[in-house]
C-alpha atoms as a PDB file:
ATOM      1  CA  UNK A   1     319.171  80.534 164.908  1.00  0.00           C
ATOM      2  CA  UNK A   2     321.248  79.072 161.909  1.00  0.00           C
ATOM      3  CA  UNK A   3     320.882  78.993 158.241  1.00  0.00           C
ATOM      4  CA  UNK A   4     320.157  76.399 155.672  1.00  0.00           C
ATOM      5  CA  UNK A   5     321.827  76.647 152.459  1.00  0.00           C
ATOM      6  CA  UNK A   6     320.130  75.247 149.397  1.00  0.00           C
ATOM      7  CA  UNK A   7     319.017  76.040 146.193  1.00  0.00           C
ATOM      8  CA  UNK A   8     315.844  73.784 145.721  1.00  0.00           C
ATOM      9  CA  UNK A   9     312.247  75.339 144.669  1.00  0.00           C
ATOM     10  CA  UNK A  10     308.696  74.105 144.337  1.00  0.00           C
ATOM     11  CA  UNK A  11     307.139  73.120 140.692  1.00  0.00           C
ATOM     12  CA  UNK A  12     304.238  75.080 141.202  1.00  0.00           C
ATOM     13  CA  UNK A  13     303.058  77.509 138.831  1.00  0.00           C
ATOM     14  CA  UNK A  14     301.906  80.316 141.595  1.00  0.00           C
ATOM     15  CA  UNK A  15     302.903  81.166 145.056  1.00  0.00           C
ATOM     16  CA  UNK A  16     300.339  78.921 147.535  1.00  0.00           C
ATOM     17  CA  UNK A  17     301.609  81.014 150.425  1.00  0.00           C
ATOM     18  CA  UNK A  18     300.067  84.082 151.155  1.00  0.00           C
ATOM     19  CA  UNK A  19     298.258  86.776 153.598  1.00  0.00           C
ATOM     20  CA  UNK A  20     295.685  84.947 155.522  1.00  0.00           C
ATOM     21  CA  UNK A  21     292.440  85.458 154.057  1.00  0.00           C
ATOM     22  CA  UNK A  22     288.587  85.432 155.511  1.00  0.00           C
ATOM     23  CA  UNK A  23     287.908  82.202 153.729  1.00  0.00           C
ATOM     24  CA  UNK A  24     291.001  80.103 155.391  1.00  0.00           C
ATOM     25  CA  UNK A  25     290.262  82.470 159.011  1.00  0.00           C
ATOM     26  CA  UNK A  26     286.497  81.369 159.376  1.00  0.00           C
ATOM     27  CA  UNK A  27     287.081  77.632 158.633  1.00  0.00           C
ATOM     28  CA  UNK A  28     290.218  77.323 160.838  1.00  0.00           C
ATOM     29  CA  UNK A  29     288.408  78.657 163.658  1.00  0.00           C
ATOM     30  CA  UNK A  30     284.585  76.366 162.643  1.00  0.00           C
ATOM     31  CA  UNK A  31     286.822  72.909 162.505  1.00  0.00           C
ATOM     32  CA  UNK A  32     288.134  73.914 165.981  1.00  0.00           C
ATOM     33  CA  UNK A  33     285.324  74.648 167.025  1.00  0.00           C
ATOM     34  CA  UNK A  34     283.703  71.935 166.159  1.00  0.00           C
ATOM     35  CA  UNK A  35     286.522  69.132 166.000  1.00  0.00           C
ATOM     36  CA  UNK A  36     284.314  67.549 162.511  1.00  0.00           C
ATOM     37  CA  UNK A  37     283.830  68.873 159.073  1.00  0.00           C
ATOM     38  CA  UNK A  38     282.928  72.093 158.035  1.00  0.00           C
ATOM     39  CA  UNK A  39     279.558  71.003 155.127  1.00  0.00           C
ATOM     40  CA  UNK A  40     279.896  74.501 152.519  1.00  0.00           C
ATOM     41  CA  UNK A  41     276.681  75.619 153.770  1.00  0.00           C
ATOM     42  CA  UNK A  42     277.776  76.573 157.288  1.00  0.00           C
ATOM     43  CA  UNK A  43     280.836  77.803 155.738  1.00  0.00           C
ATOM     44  CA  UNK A  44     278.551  80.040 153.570  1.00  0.00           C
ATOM     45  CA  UNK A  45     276.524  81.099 156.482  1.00  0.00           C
ATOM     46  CA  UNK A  46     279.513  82.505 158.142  1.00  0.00           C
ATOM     47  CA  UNK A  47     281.151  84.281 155.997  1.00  0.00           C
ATOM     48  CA  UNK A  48     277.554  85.680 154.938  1.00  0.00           C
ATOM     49  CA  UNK A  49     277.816  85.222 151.240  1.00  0.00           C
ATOM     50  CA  UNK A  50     275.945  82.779 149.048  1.00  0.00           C
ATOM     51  CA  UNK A  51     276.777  79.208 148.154  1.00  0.00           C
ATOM     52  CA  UNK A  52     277.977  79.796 144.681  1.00  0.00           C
ATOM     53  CA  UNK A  53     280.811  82.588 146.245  1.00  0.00           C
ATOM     54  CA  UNK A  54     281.390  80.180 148.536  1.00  0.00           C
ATOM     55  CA  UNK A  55     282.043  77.253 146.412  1.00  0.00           C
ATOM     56  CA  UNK A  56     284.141  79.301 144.103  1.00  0.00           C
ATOM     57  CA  UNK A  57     286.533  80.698 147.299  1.00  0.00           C
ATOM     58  CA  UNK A  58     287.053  77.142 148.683  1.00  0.00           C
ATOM     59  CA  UNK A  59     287.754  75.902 145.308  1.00  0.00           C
ATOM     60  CA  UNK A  60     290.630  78.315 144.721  1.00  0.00           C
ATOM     61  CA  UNK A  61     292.193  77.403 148.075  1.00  0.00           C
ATOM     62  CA  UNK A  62     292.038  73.833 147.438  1.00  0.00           C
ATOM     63  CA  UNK A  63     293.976  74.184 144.121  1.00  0.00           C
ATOM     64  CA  UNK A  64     296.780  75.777 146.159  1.00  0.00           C
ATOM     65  CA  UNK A  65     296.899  73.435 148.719  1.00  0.00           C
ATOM     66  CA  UNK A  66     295.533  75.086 151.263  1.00  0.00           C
ATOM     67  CA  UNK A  67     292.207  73.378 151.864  1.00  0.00           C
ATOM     68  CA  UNK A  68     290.684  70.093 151.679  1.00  0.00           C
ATOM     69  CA  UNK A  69     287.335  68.338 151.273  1.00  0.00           C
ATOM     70  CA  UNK A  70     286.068  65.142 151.851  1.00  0.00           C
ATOM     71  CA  UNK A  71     284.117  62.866 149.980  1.00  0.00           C
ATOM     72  CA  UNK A  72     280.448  64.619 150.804  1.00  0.00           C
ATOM     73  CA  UNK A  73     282.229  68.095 149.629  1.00  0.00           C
ATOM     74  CA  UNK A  74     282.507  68.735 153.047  1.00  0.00           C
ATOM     75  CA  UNK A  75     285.621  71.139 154.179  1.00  0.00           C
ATOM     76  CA  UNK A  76     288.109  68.743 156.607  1.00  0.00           C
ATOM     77  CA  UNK A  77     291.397  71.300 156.757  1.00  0.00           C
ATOM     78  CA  UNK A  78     291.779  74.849 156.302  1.00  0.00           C
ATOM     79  CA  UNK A  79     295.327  76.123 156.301  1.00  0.00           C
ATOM     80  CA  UNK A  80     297.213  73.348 158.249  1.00  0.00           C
ATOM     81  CA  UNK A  81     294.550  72.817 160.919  1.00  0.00           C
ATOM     82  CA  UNK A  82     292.514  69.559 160.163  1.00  0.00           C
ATOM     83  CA  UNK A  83     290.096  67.334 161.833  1.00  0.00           C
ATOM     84  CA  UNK A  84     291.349  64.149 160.114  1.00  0.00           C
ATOM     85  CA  UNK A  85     294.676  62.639 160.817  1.00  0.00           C
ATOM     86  CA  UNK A  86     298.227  64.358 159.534  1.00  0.00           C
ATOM     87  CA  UNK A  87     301.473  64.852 160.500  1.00  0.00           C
ATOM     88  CA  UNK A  88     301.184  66.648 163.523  1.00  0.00           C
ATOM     89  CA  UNK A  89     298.652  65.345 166.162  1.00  0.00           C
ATOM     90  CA  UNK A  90     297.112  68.393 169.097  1.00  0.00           C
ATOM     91  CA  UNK A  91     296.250  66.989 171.895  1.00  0.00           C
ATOM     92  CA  UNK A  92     294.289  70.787 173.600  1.00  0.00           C
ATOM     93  CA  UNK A  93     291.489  70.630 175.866  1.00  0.00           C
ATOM     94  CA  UNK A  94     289.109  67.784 175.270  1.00  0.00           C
ATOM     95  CA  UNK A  95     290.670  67.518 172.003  1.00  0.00           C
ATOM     96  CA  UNK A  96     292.514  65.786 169.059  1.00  0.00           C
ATOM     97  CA  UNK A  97     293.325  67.665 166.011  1.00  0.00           C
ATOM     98  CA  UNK A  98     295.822  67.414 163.408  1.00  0.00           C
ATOM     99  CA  UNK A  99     298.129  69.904 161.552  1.00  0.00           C
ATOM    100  CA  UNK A 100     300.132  69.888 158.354  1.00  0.00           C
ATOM    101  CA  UNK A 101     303.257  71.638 159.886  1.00  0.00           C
ATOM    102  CA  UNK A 102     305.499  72.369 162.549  1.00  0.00           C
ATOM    103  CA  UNK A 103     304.216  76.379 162.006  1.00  0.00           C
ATOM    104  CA  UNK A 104     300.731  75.810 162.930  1.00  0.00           C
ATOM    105  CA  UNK A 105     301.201  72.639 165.660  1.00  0.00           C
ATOM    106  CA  UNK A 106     303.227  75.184 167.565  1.00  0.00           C
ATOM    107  CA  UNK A 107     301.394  78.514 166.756  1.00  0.00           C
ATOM    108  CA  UNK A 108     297.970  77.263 167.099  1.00  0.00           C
ATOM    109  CA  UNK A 109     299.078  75.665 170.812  1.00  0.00           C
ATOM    110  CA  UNK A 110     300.581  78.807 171.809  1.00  0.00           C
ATOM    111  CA  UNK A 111     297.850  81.271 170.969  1.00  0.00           C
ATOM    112  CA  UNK A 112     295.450  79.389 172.331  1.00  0.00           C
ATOM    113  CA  UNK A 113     297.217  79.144 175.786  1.00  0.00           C
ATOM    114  CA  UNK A 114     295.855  76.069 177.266  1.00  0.00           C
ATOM    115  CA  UNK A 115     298.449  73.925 176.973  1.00  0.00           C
ATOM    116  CA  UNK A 116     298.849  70.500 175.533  1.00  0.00           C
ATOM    117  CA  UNK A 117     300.696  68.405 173.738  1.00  0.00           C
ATOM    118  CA  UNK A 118     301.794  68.085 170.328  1.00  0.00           C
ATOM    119  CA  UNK A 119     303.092  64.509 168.695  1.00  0.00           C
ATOM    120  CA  UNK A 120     304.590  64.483 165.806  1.00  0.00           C
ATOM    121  CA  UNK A 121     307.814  62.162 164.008  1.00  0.00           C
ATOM    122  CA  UNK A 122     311.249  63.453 163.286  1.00  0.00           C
ATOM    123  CA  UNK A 123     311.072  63.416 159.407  1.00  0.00           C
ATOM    124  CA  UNK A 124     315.113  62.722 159.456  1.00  0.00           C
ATOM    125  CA  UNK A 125     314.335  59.566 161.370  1.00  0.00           C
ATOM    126  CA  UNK A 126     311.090  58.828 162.200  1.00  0.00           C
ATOM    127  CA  UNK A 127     311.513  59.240 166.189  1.00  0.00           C
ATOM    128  CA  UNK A 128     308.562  59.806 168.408  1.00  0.00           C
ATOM    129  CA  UNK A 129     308.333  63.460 169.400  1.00  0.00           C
ATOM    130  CA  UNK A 130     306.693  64.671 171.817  1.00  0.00           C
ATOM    131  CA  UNK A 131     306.249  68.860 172.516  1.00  0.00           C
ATOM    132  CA  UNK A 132     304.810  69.000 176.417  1.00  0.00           C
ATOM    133  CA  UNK A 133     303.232  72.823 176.428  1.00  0.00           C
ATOM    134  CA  UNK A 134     302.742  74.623 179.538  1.00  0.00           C
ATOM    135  CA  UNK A 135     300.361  77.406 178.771  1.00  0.00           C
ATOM    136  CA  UNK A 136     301.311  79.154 175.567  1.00  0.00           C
ATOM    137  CA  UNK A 137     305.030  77.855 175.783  1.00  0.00           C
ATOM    138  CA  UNK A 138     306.513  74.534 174.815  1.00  0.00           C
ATOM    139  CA  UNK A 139     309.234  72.996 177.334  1.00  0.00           C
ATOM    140  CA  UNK A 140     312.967  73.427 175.689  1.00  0.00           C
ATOM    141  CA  UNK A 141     314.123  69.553 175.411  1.00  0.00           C
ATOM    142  CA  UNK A 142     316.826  70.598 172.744  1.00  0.00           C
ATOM    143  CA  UNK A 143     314.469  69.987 169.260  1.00  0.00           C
ATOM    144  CA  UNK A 144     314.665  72.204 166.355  1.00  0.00           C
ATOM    145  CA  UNK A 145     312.348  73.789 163.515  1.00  0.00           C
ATOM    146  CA  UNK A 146     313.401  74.112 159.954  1.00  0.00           C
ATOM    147  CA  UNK A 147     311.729  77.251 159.027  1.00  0.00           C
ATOM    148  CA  UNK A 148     311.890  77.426 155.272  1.00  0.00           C
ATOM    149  CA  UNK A 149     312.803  80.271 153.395  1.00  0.00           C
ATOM    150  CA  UNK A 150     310.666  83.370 151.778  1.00  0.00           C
ATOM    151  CA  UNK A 151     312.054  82.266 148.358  1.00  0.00           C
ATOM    152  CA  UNK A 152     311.377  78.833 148.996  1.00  0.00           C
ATOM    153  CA  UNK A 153     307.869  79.479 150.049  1.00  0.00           C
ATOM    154  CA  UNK A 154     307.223  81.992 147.118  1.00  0.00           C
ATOM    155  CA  UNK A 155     308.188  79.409 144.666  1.00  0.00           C
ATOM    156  CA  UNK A 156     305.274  76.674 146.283  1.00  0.00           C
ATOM    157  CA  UNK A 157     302.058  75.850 143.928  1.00  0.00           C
ATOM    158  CA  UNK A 158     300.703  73.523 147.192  1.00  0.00           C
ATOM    159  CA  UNK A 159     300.846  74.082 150.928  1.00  0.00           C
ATOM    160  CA  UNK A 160     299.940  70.936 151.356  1.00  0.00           C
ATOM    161  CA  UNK A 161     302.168  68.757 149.374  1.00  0.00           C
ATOM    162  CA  UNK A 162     304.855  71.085 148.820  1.00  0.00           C
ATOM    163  CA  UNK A 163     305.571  73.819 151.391  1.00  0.00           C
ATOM    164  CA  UNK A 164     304.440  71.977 154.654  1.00  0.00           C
ATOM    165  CA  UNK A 165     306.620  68.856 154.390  1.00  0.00           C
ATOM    166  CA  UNK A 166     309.644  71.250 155.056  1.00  0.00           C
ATOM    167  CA  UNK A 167     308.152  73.512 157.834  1.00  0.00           C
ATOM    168  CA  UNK A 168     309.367  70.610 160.497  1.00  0.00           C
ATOM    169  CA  UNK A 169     310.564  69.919 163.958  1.00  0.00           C
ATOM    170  CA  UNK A 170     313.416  67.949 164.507  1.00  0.00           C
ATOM    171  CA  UNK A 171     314.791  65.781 167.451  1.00  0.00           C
ATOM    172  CA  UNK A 172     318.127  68.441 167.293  1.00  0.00           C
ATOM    173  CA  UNK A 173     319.369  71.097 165.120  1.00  0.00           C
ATOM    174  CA  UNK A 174     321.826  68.862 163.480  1.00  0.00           C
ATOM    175  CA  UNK A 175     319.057  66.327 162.304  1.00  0.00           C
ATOM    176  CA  UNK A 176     317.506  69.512 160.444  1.00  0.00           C
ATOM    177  CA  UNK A 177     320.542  71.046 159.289  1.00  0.00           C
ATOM    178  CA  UNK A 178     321.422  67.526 157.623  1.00  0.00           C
ATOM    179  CA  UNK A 179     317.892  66.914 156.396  1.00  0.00           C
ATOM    180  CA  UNK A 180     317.246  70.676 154.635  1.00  0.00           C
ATOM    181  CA  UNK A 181     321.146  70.607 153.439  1.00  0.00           C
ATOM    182  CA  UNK A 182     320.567  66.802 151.736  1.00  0.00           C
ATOM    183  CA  UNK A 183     317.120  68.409 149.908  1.00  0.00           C
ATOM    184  CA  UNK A 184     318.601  71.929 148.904  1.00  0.00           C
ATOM    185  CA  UNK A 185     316.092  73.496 150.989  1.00  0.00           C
ATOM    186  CA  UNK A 186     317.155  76.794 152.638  1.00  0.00           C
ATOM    187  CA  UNK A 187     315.522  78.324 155.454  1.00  0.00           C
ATOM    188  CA  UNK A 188     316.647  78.835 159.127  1.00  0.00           C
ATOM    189  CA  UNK A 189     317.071  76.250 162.155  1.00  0.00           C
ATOM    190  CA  UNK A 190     315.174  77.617 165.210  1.00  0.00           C
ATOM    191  CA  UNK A 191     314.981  76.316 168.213  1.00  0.00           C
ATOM    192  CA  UNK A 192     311.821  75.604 168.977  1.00  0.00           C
ATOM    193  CA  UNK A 193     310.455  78.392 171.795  1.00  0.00           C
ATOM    194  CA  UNK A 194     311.415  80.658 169.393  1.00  0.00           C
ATOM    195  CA  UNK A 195     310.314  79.480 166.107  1.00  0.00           C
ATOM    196  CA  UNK A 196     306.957  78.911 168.513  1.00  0.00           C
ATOM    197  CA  UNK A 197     307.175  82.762 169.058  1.00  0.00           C
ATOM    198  CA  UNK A 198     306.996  83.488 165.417  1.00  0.00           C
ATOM    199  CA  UNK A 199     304.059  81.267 164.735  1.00  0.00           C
ATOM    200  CA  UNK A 200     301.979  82.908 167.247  1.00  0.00           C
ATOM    201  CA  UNK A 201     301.991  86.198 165.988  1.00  0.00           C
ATOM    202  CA  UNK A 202     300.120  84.363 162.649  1.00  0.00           C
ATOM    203  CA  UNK A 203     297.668  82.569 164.503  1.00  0.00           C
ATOM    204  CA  UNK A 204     296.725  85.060 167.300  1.00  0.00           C
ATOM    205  CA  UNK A 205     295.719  87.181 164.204  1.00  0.00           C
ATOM    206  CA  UNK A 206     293.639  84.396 161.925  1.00  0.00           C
ATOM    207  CA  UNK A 207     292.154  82.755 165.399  1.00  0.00           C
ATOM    208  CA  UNK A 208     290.587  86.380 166.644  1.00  0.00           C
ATOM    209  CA  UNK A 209     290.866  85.436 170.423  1.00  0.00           C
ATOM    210  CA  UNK A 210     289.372  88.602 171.088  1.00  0.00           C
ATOM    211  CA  UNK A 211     286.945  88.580 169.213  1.00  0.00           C
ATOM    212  CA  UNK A 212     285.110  86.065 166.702  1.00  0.00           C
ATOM    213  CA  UNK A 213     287.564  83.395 168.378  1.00  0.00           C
ATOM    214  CA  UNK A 214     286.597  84.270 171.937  1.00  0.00           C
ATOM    215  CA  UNK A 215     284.752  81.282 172.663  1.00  0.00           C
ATOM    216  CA  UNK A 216     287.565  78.913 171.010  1.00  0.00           C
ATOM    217  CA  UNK A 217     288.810  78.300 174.595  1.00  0.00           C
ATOM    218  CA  UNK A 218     285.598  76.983 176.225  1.00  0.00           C
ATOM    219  CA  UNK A 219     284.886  75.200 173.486  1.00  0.00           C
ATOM    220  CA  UNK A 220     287.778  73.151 173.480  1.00  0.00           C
ATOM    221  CA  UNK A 221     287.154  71.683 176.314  1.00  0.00           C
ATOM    222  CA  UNK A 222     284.185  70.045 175.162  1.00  0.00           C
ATOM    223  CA  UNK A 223     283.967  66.828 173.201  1.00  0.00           C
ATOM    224  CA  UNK A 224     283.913  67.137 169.263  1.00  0.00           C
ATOM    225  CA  UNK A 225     280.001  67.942 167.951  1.00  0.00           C
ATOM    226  CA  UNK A 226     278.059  65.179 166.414  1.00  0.00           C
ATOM    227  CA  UNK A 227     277.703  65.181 163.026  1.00  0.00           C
ATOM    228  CA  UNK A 228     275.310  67.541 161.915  1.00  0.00           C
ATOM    229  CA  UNK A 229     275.665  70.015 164.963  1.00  0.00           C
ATOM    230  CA  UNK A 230     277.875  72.466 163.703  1.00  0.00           C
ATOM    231  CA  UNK A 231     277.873  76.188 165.363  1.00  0.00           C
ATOM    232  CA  UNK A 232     279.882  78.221 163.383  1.00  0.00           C
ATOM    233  CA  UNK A 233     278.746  81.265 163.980  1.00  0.00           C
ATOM    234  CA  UNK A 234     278.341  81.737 167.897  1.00  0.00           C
ATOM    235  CA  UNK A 235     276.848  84.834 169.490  1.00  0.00           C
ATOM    236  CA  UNK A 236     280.234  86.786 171.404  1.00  0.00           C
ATOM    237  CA  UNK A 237     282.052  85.507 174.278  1.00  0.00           C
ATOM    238  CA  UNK A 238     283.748  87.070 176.717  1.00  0.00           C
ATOM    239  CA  UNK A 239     287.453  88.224 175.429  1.00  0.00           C
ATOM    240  CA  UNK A 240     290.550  85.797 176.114  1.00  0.00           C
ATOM    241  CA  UNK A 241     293.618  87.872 176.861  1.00  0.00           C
ATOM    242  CA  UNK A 242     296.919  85.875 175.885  1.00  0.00           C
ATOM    243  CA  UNK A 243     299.310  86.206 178.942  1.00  0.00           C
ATOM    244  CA  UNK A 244     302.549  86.539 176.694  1.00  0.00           C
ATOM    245  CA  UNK A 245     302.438  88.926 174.528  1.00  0.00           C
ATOM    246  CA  UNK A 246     302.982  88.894 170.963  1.00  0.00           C
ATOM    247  CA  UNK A 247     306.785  89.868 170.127  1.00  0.00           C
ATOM    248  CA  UNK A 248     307.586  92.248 167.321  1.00  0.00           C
ATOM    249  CA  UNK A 249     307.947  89.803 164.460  1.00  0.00           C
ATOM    250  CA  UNK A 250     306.358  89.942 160.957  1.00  0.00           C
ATOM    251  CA  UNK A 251     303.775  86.405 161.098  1.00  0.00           C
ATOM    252  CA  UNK A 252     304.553  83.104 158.416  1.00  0.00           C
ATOM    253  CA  UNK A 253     302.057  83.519 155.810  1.00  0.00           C
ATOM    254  CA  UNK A 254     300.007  80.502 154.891  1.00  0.00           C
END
């Protein structure tokens, strides 16, 4: 691990980067269930409050970056994980998703534990990367993360636009050390087992593989629904039990 000096900040007038919340935790977990857009009325169904609450939480989260609709109103990311295309393409089970960041690519692969693939472009050169997981761990081929900064996040009004862009993996620690030090953005270069490590202990928590997220698993093996079919609310599964444990390290907010 190795620091990145800089003194750069986001514009934003509030800090888009917090605790995970029930709003962001239910629709991560429907879209992967799924694999298609979350309409607001599942999402109210869920979550067991009316439309109108509903409507009002997603709002909020969209103007801080951290959720997006399409053009039917209908929820297609929630906190980096995103059934239309973005920076970072999972390739899990039967599936293709999409995430806004290096953070939840690599967290998301590794709590769910089934292996994969994760494709995504150097942003210091645009090279092809590709992140081969066996189980919960990617293979070590020498890449980097630039994990931003706690004062760098705190000062971000968007996940999306401002915050996730710098969350990145790298084809070695010197392209991220040259990329974060050329925009003044300070954070850490990890490599990228461990900065996988960290992300885990975030999305073990907002995925609930032991409970509400049991059935995430099995369902990922199937094909996306159609449109219209969305389950977002399944009666219990059968626990999954990770088989590496979480380590003792505070999880990245989003």
């Amino acid at each position: 691990m190795t620091a990145t000096q800089g003194s750069a900040s986001c514009s934003g007038p509030a800090p888009a980067v917090g605790p995970p919340e029930e709003v962001l935790d239910v629709a991560c977990r429907a879209l992967l269930r799924t694999g298609a857009p979350l309409p607001l009325e599942a999402l109210a169904t869920a979550m067991g409050t009316g439309l109108a609450d509903a409507e009002r939480e997603v709002a909020t989260q969209e103007s801080r970056g951290r959720m997006t609709r399409d053009g039917d109103g209908r929820i297609v990311a929630s906190a980096g994980i995103s059934v239309v295309p973005s920076d970072y393409e999972l390739r899990v089970g039967a599936r293709v998703m999409w995430a806004w960041c290096a953070n939840t690519a690599f967290g998301v692969m590794s709590a769910l534990a089934m292996g994969g693939e994760v494709v995504s472009h150097c942003p210091a050169g645009g090279a092809l990367l590709r992140t081969v997981f066996d189980g919960p761990l990617p293979r070590e081929e020498g890449r980097a993360v630039h994990w931003p900064s706690d004062s760098f996040r705190q000062s971000c009004g968007s996940l999306a636009q401002e915050y996730c862009p710098t969350f990145a993996l790298f084809e070695n620690a010197q392209a991220a050390h040259a990329w974060a030090g050329a925009k003044g953005i300070p954070g850490e270069v990890l490599p990228v087992r461990e900065a996988t490590e960290r992300a885990r202990v975030r999305w073990r928590k907002s995925l609930d593989l032991d409970g509400e997220g049991a059935d995430l698993p099995r369902l990922l093996t199937a094909p996306p629904r159609r449109p219209g079919a969305v389950d977002v609310n399944p009666a219990p599964a059968s626990p999954v039990v990770s088989p590496v444990a979480s380590p003792a390290a505070s999880p990245t907010e989003e």
